[in-house]
N, C-alpha and C. Protein backbone atom coordinates (compact mmCIF):
# COMPACT_ATOMS: atom_id res chain seq x y z
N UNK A 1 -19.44 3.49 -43.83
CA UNK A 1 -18.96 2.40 -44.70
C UNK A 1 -18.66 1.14 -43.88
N UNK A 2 -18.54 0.38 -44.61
CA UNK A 2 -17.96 -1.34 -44.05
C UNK A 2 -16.91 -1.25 -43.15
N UNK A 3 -15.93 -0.23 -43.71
CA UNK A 3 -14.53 -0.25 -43.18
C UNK A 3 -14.53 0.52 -41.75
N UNK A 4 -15.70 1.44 -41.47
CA UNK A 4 -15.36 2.39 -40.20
C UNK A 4 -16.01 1.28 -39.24
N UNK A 5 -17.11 0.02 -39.65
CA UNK A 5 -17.72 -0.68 -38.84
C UNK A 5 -16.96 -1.90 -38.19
N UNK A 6 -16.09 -2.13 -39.01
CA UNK A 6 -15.03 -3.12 -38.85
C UNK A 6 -13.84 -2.59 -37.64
N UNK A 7 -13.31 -1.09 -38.44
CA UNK A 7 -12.56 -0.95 -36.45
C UNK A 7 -13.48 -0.28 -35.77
N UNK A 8 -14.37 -0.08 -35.73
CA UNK A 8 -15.42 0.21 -34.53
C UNK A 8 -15.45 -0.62 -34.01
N UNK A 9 -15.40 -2.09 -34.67
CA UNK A 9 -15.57 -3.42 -33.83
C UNK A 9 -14.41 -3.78 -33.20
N UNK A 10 -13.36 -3.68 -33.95
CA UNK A 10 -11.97 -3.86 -32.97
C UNK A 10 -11.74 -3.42 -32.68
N UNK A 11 -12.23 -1.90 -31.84
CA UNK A 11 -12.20 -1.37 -31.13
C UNK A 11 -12.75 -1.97 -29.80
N UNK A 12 -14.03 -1.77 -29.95
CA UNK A 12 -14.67 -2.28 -29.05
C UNK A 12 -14.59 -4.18 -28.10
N UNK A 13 -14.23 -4.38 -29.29
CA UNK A 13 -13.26 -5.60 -28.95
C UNK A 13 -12.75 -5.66 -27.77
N UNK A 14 -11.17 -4.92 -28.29
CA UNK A 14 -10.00 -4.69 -28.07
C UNK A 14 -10.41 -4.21 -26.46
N UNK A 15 -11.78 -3.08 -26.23
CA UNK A 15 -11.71 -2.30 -25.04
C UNK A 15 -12.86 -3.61 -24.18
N UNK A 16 -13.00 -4.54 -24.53
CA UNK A 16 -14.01 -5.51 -23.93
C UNK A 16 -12.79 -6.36 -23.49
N UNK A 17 -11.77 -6.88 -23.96
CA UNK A 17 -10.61 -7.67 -23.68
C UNK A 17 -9.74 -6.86 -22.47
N UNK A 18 -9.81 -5.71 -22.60
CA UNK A 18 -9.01 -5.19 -21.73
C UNK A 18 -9.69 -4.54 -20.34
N UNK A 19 -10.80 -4.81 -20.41
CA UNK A 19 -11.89 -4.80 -18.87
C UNK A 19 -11.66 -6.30 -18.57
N UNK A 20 -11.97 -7.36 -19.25
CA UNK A 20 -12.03 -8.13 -18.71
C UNK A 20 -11.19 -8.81 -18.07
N UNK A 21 -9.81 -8.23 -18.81
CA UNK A 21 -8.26 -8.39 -18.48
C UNK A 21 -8.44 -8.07 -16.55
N UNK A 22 -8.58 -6.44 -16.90
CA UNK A 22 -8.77 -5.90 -15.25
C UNK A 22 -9.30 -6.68 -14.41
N UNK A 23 -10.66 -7.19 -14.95
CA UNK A 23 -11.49 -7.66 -13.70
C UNK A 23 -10.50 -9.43 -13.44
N UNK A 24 -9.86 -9.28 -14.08
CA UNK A 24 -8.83 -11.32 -13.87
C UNK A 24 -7.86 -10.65 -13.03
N UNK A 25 -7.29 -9.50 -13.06
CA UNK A 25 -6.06 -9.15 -12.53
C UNK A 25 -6.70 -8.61 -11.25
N UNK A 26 -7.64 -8.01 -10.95
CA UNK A 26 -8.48 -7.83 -9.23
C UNK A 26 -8.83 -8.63 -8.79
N UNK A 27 -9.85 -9.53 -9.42
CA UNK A 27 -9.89 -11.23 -9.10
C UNK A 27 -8.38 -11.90 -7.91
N UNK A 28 -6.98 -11.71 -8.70
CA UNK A 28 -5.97 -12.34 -8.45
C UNK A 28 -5.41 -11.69 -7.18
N UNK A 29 -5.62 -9.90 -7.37
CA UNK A 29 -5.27 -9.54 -6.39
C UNK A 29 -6.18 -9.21 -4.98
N UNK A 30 -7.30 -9.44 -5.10
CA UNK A 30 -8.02 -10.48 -3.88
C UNK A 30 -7.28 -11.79 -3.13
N UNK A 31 -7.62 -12.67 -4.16
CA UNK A 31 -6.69 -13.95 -3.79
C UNK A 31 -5.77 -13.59 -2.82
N UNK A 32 -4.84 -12.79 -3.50
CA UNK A 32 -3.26 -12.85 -3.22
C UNK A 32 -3.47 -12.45 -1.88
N UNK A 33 -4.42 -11.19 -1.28
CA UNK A 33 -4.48 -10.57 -0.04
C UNK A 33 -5.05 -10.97 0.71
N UNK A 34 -6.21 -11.95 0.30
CA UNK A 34 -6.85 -13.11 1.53
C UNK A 34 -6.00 -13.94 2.21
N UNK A 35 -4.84 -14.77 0.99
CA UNK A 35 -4.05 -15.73 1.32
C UNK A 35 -2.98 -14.81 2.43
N UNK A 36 -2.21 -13.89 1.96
CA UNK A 36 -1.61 -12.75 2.82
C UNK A 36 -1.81 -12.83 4.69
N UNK A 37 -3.42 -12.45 4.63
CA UNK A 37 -3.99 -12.01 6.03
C UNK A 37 -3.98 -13.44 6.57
N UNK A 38 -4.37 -14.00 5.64
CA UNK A 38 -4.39 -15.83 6.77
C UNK A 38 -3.08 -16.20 7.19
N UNK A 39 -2.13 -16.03 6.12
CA UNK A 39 -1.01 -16.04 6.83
C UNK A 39 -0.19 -15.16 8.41
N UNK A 40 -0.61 -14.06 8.10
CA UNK A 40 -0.17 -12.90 9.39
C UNK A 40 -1.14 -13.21 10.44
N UNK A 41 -1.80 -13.61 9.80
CA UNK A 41 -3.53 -14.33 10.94
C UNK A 41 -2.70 -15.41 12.07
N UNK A 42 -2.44 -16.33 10.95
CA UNK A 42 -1.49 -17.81 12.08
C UNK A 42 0.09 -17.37 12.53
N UNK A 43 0.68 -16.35 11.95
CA UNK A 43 1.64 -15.70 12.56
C UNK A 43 1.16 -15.14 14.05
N UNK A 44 0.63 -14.48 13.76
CA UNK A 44 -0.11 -13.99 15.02
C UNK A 44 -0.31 -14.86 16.28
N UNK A 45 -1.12 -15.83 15.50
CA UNK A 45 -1.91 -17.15 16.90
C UNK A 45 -0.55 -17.75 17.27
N UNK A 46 0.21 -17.82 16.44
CA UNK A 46 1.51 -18.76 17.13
C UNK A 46 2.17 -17.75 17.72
N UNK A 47 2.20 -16.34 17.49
CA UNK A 47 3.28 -16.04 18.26
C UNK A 47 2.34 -15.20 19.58
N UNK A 48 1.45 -15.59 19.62
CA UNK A 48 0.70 -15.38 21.18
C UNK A 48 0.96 -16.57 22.17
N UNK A 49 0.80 -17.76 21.16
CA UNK A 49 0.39 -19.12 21.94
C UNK A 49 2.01 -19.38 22.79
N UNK A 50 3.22 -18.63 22.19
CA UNK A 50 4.16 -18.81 22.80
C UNK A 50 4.25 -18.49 24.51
């Protein structure tokens, strides 16, 4: 019927919103751990250069 096609769709929706959710929130936590290592990176160089 109409009605099982309709939440099949918000289903599928719903599970397309929430991958894509994931892949923004790994995205960020990349970021976050690049920015991280560059930091401990120039921690590092300065506290050699001492």
């Amino acid at each position: 019927s109409t009605m099982d096609w309709e939440v099949e769709r918000a289903e599928l929706q719903a599970r397309i919103a929430m991958l894509q959710g994931e892949r923004k929130g790994q995205e960020n936590l990349k970021k976050d751990l690049v920015r991280r290592i560059k930091m401990l990176e120039m921690a590092l160089k300065q506290e050699r250069a001492k």
